[in-house]
C-alpha atoms as a PDB file:
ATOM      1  CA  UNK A   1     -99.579 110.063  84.100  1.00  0.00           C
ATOM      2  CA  UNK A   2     -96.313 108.676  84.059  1.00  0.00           C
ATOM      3  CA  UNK A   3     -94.510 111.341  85.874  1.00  0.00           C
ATOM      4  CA  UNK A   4     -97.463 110.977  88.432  1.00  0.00           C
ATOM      5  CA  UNK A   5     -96.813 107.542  89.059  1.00  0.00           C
ATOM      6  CA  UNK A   6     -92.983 107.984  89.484  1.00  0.00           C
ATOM      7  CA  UNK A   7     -93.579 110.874  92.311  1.00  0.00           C
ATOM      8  CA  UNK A   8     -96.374 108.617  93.903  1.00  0.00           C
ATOM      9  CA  UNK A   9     -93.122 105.492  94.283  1.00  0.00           C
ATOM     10  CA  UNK A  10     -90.857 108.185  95.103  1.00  0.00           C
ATOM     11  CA  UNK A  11     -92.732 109.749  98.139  1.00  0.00           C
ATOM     12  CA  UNK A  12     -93.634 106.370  99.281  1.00  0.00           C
ATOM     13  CA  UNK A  13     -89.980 104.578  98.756  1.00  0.00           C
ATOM     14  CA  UNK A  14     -88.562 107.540 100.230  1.00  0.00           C
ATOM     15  CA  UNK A  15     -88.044 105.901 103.588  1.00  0.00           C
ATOM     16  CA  UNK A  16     -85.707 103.444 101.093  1.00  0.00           C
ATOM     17  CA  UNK A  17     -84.381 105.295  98.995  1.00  0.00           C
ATOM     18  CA  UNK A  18     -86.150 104.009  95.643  1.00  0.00           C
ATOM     19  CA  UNK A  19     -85.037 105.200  92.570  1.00  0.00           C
ATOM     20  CA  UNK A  20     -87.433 105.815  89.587  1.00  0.00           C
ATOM     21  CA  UNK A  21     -86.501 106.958  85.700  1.00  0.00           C
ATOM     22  CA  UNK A  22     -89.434 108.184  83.495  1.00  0.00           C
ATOM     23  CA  UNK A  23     -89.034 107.363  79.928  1.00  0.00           C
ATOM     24  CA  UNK A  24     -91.089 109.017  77.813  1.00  0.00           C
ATOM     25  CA  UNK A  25     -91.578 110.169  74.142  1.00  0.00           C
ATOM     26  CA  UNK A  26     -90.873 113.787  72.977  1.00  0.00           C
ATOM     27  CA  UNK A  27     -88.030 114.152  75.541  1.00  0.00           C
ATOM     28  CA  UNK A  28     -84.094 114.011  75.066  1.00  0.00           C
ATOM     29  CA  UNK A  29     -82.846 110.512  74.386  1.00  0.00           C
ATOM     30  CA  UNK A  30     -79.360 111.137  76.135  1.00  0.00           C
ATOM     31  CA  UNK A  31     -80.973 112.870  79.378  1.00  0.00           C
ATOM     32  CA  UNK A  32     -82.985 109.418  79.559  1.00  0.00           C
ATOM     33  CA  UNK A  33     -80.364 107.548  78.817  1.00  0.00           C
ATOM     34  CA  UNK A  34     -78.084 108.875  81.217  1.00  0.00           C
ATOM     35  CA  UNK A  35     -81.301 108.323  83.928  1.00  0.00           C
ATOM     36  CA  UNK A  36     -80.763 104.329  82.867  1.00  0.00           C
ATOM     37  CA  UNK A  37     -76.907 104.036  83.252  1.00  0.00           C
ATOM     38  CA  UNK A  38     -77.822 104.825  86.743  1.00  0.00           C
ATOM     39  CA  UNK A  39     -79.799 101.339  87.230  1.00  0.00           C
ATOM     40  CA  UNK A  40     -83.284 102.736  88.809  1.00  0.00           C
ATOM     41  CA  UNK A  41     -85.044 100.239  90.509  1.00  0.00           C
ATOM     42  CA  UNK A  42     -88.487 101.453  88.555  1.00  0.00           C
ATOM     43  CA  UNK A  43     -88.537 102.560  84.890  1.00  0.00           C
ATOM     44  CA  UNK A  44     -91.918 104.203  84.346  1.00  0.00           C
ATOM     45  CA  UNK A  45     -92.236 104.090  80.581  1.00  0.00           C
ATOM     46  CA  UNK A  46     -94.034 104.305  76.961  1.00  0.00           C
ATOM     47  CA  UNK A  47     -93.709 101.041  74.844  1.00  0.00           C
ATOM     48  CA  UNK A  48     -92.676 102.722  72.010  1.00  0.00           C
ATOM     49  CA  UNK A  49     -89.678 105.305  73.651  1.00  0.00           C
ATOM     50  CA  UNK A  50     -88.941 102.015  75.901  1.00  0.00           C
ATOM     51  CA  UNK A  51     -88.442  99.839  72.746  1.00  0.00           C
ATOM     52  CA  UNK A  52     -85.995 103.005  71.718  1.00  0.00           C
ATOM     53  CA  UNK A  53     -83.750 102.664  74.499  1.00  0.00           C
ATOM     54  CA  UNK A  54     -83.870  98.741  74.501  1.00  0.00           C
ATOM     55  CA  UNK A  55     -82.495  99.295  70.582  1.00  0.00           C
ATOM     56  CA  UNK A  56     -80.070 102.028  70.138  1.00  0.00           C
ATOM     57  CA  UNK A  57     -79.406 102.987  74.334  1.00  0.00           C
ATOM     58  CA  UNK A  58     -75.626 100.717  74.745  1.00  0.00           C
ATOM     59  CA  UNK A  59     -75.198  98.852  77.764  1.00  0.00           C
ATOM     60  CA  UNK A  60     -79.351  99.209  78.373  1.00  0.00           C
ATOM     61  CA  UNK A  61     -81.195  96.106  78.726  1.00  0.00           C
ATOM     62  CA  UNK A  62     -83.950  94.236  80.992  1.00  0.00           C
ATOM     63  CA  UNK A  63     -82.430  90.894  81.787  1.00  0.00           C
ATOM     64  CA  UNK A  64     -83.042  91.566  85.814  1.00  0.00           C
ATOM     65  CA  UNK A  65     -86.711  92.955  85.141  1.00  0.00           C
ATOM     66  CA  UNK A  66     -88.417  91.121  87.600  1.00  0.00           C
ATOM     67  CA  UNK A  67     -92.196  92.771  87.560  1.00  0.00           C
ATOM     68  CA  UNK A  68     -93.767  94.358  84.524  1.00  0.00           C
ATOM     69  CA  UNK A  69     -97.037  96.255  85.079  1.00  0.00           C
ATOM     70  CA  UNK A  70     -99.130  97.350  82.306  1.00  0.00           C
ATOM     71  CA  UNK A  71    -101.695 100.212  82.933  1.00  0.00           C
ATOM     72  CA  UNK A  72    -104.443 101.041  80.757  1.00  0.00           C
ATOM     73  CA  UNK A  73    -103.914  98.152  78.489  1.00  0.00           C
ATOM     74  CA  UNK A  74    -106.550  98.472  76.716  1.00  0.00           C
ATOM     75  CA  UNK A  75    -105.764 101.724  75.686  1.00  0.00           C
ATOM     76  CA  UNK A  76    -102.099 101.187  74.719  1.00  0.00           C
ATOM     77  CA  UNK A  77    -103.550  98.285  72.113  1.00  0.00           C
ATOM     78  CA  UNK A  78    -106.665 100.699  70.505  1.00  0.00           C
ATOM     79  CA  UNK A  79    -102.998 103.186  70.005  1.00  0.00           C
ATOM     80  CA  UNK A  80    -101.578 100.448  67.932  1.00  0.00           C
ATOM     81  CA  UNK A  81     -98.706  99.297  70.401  1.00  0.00           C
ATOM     82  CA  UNK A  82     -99.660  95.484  70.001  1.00  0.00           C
ATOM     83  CA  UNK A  83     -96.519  94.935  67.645  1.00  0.00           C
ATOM     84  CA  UNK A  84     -93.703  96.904  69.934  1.00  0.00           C
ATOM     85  CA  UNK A  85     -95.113  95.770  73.104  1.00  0.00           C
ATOM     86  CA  UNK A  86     -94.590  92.061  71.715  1.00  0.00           C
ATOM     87  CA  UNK A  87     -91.291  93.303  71.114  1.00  0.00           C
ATOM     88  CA  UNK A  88     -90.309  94.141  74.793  1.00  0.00           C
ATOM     89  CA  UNK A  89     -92.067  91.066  75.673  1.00  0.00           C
ATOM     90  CA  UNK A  90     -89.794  88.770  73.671  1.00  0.00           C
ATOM     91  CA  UNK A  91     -86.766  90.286  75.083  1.00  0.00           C
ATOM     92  CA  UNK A  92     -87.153  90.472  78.796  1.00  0.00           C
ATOM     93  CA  UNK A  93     -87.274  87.709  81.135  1.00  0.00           C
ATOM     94  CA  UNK A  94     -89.828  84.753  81.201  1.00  0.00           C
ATOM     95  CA  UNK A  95     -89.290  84.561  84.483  1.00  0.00           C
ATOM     96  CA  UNK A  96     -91.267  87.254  86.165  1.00  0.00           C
ATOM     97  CA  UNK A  97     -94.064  88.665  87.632  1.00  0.00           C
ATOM     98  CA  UNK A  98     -96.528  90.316  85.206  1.00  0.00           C
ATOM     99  CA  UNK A  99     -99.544  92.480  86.268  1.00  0.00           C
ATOM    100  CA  UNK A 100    -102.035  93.211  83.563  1.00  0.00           C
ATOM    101  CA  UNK A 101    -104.515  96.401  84.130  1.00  0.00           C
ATOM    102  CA  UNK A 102    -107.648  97.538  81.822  1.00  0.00           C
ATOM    103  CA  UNK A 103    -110.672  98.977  81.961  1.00  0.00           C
ATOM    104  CA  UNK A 104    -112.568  96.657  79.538  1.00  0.00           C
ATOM    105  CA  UNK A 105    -111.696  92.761  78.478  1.00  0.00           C
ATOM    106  CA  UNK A 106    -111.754  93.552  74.561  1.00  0.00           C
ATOM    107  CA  UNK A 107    -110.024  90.569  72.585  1.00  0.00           C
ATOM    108  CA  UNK A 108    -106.739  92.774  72.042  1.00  0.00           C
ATOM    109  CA  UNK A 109    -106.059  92.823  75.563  1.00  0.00           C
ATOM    110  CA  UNK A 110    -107.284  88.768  75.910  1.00  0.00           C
ATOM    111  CA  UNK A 111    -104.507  88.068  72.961  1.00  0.00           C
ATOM    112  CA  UNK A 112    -102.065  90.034  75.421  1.00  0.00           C
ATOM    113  CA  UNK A 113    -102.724  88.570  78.625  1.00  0.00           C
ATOM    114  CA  UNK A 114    -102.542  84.910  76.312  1.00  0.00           C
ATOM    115  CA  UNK A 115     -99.110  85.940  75.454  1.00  0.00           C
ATOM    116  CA  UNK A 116     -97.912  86.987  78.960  1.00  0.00           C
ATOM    117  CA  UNK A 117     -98.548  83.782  80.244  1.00  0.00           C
ATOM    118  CA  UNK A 118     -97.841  81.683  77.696  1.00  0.00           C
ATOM    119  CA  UNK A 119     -94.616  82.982  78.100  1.00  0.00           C
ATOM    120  CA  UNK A 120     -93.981  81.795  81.247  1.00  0.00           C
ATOM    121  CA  UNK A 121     -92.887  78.202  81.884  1.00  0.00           C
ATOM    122  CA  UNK A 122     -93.901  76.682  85.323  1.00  0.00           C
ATOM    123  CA  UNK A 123     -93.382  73.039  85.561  1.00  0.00           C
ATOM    124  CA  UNK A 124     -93.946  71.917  89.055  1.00  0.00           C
ATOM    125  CA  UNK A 125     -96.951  74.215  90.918  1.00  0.00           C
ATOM    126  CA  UNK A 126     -98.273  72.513  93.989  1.00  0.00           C
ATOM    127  CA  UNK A 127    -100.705  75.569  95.349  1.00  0.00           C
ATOM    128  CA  UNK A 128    -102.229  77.786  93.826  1.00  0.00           C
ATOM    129  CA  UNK A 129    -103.770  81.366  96.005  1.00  0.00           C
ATOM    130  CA  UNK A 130    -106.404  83.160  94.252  1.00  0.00           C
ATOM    131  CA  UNK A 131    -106.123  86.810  96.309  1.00  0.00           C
ATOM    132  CA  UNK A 132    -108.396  88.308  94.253  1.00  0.00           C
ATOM    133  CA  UNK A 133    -111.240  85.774  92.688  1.00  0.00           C
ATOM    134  CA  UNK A 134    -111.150  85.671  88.936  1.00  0.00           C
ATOM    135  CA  UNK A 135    -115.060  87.358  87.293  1.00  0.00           C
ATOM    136  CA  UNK A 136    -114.238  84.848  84.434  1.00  0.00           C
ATOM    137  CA  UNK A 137    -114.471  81.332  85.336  1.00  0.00           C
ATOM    138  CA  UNK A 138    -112.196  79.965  82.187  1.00  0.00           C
ATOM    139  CA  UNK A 139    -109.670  82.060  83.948  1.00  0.00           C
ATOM    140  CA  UNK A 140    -110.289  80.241  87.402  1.00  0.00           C
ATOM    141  CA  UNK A 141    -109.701  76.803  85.528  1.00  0.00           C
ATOM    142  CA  UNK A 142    -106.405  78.048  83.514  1.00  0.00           C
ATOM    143  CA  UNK A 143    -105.104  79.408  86.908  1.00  0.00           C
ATOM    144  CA  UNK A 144    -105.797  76.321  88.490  1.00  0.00           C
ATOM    145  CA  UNK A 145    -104.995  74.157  86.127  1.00  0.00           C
ATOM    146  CA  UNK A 146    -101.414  74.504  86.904  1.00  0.00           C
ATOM    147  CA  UNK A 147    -100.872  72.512  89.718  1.00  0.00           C
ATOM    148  CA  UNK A 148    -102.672  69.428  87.725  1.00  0.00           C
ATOM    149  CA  UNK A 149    -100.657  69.494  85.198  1.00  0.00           C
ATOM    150  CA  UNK A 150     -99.341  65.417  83.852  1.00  0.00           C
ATOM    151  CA  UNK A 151    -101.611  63.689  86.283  1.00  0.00           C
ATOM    152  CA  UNK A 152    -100.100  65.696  88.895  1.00  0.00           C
ATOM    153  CA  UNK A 153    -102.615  66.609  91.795  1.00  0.00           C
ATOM    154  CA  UNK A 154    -102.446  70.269  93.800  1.00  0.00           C
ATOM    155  CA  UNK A 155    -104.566  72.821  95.740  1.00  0.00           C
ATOM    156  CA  UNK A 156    -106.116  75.813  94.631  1.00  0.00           C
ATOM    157  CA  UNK A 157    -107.108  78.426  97.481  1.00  0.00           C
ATOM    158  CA  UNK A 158    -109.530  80.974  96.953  1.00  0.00           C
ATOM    159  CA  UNK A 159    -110.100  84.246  99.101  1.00  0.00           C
ATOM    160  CA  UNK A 160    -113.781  84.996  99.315  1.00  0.00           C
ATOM    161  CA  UNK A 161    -115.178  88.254 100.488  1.00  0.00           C
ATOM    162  CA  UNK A 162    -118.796  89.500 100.808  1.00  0.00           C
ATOM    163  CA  UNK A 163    -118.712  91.187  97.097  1.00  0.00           C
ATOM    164  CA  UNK A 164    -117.073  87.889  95.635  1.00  0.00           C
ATOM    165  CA  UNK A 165    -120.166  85.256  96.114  1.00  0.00           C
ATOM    166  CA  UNK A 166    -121.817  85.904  92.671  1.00  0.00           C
ATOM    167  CA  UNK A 167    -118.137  85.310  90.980  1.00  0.00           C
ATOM    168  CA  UNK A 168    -117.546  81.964  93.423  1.00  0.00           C
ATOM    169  CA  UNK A 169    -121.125  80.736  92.782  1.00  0.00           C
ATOM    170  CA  UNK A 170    -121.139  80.821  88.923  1.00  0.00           C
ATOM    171  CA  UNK A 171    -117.276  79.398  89.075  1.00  0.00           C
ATOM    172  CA  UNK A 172    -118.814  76.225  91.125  1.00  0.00           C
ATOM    173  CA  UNK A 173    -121.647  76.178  88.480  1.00  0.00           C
ATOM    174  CA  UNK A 174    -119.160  76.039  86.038  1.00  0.00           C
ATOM    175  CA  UNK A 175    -116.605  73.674  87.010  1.00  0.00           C
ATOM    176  CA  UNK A 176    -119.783  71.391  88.720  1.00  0.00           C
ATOM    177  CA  UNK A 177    -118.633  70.948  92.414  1.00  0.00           C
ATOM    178  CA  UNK A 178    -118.832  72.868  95.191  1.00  0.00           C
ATOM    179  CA  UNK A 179    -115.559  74.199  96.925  1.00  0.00           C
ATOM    180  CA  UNK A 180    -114.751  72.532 100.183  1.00  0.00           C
ATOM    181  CA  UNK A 181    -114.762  75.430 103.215  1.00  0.00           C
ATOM    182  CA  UNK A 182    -110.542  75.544 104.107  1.00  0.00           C
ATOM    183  CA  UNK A 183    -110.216  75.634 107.825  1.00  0.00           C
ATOM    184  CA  UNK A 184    -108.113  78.695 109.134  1.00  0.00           C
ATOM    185  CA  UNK A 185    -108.127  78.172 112.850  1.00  0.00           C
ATOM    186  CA  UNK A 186    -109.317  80.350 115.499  1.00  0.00           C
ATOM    187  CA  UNK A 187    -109.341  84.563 115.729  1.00  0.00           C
ATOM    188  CA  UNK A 188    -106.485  84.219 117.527  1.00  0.00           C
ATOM    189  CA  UNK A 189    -104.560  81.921 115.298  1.00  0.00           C
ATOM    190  CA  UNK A 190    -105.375  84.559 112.585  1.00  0.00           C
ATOM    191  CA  UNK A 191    -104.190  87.031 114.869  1.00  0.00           C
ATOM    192  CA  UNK A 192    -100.747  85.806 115.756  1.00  0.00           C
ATOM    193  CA  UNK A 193    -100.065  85.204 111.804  1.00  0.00           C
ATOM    194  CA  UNK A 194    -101.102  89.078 111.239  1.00  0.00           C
ATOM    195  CA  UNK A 195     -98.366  90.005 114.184  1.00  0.00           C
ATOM    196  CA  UNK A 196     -95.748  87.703 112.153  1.00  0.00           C
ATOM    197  CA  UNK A 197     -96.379  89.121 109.021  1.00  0.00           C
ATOM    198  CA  UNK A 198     -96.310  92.693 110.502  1.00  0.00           C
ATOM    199  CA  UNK A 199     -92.831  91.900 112.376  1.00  0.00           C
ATOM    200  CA  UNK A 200     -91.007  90.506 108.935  1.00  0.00           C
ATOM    201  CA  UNK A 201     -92.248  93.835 107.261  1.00  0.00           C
ATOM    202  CA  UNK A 202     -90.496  95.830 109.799  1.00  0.00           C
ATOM    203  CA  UNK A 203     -87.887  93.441 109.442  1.00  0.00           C
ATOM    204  CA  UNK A 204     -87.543  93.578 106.096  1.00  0.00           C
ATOM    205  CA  UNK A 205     -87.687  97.712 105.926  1.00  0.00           C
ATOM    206  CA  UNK A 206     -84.863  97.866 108.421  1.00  0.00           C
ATOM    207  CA  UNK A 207     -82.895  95.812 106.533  1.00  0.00           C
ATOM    208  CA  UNK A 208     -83.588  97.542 103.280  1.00  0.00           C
ATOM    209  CA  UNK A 209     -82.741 100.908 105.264  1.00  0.00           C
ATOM    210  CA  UNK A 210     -79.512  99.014 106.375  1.00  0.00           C
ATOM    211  CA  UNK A 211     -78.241  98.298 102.790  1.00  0.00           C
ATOM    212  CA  UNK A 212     -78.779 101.587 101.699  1.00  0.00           C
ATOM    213  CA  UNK A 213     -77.173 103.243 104.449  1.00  0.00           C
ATOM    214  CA  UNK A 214     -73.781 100.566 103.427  1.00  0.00           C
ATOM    215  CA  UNK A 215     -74.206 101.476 100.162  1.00  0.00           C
ATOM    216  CA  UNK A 216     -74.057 105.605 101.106  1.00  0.00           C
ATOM    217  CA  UNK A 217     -71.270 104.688 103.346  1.00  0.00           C
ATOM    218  CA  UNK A 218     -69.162 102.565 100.420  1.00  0.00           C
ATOM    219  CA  UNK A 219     -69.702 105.850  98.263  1.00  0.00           C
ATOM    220  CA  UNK A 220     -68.225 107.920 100.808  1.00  0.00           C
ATOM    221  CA  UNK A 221     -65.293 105.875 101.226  1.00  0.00           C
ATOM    222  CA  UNK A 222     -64.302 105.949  97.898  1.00  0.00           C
ATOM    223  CA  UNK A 223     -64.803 109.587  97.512  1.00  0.00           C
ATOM    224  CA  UNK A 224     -62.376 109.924 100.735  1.00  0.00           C
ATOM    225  CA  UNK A 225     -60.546 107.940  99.093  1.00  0.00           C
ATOM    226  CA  UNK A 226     -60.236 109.394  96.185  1.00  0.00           C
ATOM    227  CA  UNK A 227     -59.343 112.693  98.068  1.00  0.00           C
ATOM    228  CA  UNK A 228     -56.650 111.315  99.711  1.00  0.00           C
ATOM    229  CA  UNK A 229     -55.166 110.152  96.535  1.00  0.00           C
ATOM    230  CA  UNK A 230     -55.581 113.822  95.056  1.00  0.00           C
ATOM    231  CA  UNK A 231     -53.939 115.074  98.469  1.00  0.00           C
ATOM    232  CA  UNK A 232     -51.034 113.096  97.695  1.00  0.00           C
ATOM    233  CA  UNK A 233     -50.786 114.032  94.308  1.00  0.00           C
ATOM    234  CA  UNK A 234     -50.757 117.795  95.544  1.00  0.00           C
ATOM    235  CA  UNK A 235     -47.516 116.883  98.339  1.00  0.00           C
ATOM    236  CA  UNK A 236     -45.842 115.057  95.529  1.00  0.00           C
ATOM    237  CA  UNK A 237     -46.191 117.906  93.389  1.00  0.00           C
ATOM    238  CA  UNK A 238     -45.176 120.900  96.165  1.00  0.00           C
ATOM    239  CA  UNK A 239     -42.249 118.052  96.711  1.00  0.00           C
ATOM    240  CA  UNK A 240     -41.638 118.012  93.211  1.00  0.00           C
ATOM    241  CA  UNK A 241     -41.333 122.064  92.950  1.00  0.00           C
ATOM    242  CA  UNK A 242     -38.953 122.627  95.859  1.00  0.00           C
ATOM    243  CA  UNK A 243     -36.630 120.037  94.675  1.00  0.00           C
ATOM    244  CA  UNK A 244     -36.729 121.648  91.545  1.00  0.00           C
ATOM    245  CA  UNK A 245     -35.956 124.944  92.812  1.00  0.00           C
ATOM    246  CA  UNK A 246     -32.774 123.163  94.605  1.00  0.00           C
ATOM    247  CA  UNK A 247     -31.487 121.916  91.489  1.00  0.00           C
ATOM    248  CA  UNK A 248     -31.737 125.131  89.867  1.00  0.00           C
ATOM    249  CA  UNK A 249     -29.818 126.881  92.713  1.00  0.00           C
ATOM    250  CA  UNK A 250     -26.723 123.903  92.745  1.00  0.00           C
ATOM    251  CA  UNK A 251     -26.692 124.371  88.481  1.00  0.00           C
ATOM    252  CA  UNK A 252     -25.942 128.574  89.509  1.00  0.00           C
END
């Protein structure tokens, strides 16, 4: 699974260039460890090789992790990783974005998703946007809870689909009001948003193209460089022959 996941974000970074490293158990330590020297932008990993690496691999660490995705969660708990996945959790960053997946809600992976966002610090939150509506309608009121937090006041935002009404109707029944309707415009207002947002993605991939054409290019020039300073080591020496020769023939 893992090593399908890191050719699925390697096909579709290729266009950028991503970078993935697969640590797993039951494979060489160094090999891996020579993988993370080389700062991937995605490590696709076990907890308990991953917690490995974070120990004993020098110079190795997760200070910049900015997303951490957890797949099959439920799974990794009933395996008895609850103890080294708290682990990695107290030593990367509170500041990021963490993405939770399972199969089944069982109380192991409750305690987990507790700790991942009690973890996280977030004093001033004046919207909240609910992409995907919450099925559990104590997690609707801890998400949007956040921006009322001190006597504070916010706005919570909720995207509704056709298959969400039984999850938005039971949330109203819960919380005991009904959610005002948020006015979006016209079509065409939607519209000219959608052309925005699909002109700063080809923005933003040009640009990431960009950088990682400089960065090629900065490579290049220091392995010309490099060359050039070999090239001149290999004059100097020829130099460094013929005047030897010369002495030899004055000493005669």
């Amino acid at each position: 699974l893992a090593y399908q996941i890191s050719e699925s974000f390697e096909s579709l970074g290729s266009i950028i260039g991503v970078r993935c490293a697969v640590i797993i158990g039951g494979m060489d330590m160094m090999s891996q460890a020579i993988a993370l020297s080389k700062k991937p932008h995605i490590i696709i990993a076990t907890p308990g090789r991953l917690h490995d690496h974070l120990e004993n691999t020098k110079g190795f660490s997760l200070r910049n992790l900015k997303y951490l995705v957890m797949d099959e969660a439920d799974k990794l708990l009933d395996m008895d990783f609850g103890p080294v996945i708290d682990k990695i959790l107290k030593v990367i960053p509170k500041e990021r974005h963490t993405y939770l997946f399972s199969a089944t809600m069982t109380t192991k992976v409750a305690k987990l998703q507790r700790a991942s966002l009690n973890s996280l610090d977030i004093p001033l939150v004046d919207v909240v946007i609910n992409y995907d509506i919450p099925s559990n309608s104590k997690d609707y009121i801890h998400r949007v809870g956040r921006t009322a937090r001190a006597g504070r006041s916010g706005k919570s935002i909720t995207l509704v689909t056709q298959y969400d009404v039984e999850f938005y109707q039971r949330i109203e029944q819960v919380i005991g009001k009904q959610m005002e309707l948020f006015p979006i415009g016209s079509k065409e207002d939607v519209l000219l948003l959608q052309e925005r947002v699909s002109e700063a993605q080809r923005i933003a991939t040009l640009e990431m193209k960009e950088e990682q054409q400089q960065k090629k290019g900065s490579k290049r020039v220091k392995s010309e460089g490099n060359d050039d300073y070999k090239d001149r080591e290999d004059r100097d020496l020829v130099v460094s022959n013929k005047l030897s020769k010369k002495a030899k023939r004055v000493r005669r």
